[in-house]
C-alpha atoms as a PDB file:
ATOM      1  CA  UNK A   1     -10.063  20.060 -21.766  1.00  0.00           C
ATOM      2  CA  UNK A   2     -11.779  17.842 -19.223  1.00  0.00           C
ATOM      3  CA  UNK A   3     -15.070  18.734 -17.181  1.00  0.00           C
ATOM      4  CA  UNK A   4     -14.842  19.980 -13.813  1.00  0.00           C
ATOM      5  CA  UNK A   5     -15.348  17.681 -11.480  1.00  0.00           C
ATOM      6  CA  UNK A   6     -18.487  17.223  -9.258  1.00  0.00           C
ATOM      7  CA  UNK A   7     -18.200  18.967  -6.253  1.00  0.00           C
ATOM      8  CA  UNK A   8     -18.117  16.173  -3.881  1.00  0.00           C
ATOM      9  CA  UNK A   9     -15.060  14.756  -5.229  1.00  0.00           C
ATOM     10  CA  UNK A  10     -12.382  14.233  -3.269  1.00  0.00           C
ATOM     11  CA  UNK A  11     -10.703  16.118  -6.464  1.00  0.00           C
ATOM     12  CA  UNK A  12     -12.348  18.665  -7.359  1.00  0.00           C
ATOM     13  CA  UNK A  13     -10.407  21.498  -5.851  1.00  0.00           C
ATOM     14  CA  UNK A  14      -7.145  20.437  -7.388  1.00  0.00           C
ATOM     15  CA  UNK A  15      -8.997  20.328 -10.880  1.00  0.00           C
ATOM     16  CA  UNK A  16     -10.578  23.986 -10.531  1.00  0.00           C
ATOM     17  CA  UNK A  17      -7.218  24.572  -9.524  1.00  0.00           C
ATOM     18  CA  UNK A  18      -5.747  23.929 -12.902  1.00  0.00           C
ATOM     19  CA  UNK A  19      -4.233  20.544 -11.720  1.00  0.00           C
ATOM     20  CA  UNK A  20      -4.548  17.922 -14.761  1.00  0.00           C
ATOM     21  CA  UNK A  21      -5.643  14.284 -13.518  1.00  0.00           C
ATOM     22  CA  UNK A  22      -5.524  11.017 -14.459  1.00  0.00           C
ATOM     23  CA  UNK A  23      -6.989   7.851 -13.118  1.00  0.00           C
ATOM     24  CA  UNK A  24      -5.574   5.437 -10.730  1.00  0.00           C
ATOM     25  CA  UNK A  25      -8.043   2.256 -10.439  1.00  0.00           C
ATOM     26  CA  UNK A  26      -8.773   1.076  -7.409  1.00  0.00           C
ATOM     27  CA  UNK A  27      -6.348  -1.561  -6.246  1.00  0.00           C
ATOM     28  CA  UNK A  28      -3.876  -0.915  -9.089  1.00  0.00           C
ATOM     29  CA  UNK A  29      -0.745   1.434  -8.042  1.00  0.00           C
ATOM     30  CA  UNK A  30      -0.591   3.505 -11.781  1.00  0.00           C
ATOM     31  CA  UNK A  31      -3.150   4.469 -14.353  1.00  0.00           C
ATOM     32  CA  UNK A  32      -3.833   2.064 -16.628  1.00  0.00           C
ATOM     33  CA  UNK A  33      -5.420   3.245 -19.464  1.00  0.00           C
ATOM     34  CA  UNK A  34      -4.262   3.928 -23.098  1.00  0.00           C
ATOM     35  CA  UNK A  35      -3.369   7.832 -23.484  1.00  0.00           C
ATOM     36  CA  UNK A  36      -3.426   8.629 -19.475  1.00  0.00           C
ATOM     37  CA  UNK A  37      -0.526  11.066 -20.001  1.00  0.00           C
ATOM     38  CA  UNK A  38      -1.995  13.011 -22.871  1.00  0.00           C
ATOM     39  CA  UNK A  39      -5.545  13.756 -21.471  1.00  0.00           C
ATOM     40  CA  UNK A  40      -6.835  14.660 -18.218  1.00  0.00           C
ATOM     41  CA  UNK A  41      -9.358  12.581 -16.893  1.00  0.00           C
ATOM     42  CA  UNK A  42     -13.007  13.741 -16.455  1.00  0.00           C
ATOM     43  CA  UNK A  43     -15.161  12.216 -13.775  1.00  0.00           C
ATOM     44  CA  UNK A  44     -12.844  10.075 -11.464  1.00  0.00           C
ATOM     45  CA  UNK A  45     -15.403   6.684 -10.027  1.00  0.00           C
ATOM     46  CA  UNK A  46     -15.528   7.208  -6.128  1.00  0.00           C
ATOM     47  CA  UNK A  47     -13.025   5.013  -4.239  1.00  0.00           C
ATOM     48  CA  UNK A  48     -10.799   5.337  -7.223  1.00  0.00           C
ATOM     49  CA  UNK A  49      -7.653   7.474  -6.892  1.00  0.00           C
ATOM     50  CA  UNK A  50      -5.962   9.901  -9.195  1.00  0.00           C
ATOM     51  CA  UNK A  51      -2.445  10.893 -10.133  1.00  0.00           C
ATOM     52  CA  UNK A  52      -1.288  14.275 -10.892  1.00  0.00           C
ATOM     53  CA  UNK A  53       0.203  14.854 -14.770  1.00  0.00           C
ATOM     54  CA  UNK A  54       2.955  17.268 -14.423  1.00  0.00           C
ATOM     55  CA  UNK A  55       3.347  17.935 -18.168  1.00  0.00           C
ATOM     56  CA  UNK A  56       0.230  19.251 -18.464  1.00  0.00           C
ATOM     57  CA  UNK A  57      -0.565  20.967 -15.046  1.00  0.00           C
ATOM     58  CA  UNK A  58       2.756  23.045 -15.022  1.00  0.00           C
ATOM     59  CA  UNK A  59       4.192  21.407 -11.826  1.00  0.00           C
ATOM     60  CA  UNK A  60       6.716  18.440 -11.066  1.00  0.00           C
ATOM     61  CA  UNK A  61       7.957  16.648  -8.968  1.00  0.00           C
ATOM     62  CA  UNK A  62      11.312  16.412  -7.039  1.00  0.00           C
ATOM     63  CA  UNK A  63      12.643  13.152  -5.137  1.00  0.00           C
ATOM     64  CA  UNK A  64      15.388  14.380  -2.817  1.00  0.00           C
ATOM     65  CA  UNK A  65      17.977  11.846  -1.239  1.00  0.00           C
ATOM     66  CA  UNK A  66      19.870  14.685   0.460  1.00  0.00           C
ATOM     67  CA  UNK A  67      18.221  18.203   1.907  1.00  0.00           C
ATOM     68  CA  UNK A  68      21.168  19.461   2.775  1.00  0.00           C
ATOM     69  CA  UNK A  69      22.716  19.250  -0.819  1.00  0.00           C
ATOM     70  CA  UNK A  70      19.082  19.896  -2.485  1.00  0.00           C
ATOM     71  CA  UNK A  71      18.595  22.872  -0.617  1.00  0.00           C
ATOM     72  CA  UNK A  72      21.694  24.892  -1.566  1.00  0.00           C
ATOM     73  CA  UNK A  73      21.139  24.431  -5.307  1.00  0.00           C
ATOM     74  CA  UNK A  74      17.822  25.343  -4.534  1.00  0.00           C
ATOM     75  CA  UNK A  75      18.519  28.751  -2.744  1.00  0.00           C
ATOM     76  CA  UNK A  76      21.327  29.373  -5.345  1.00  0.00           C
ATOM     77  CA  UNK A  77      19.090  28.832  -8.369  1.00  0.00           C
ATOM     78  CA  UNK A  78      16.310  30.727  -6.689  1.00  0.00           C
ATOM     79  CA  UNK A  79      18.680  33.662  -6.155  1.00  0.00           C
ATOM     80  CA  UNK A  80      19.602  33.912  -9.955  1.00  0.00           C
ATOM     81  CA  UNK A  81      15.675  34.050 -10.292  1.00  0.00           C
ATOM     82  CA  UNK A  82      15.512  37.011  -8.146  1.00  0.00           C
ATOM     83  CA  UNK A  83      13.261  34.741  -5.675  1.00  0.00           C
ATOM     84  CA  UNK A  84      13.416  33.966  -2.221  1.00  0.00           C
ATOM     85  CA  UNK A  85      13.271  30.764  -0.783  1.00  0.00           C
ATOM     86  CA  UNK A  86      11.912  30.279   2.706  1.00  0.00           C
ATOM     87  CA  UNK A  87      11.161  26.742   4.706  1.00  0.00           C
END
């Protein structure tokens, strides 16, 4: 498990959130290091960036072409779930 953050990081509420991290160097537009999508980073440098790891901090991400079409299997699996959907 990695170390909260310091509080004057841009990222430390996501972290004490429960969001897992990795770096993104400065100037480069992915992590770069060996492992990045198996451990979290710790202390992210200042003017460095970070990326969110989905496999780790139970969340994902969805890249939607059409709303329209998105949004009724949305609602429709969100009904089966008992769960209401609301924009």
């Amino acid at each position: 498990m990695s170390a909260i953050l310091e509080t004057n990081s841009p990222f430390a509420d996501y972290q004490r959130a429960g969001w897992k991290l990795c770096e993104v160097p400065r100037g480069s537009k992915g992590p770069t290091g060996a492992g990045w999508n198996k451990t979290p980073a710790g202390e992210i440098p200042l003017g460095h960036n970070a990326g969110l790891l989905h496999s780790l901090s139970g969340t994902c991400a969805l890249d939607v072409d059409d709303i329209d079409a998105a949004m009724k299997i949305i609602e429709g699996t969100a009904r089966q779930m008992g769960i209401t959907v609301s924009e």
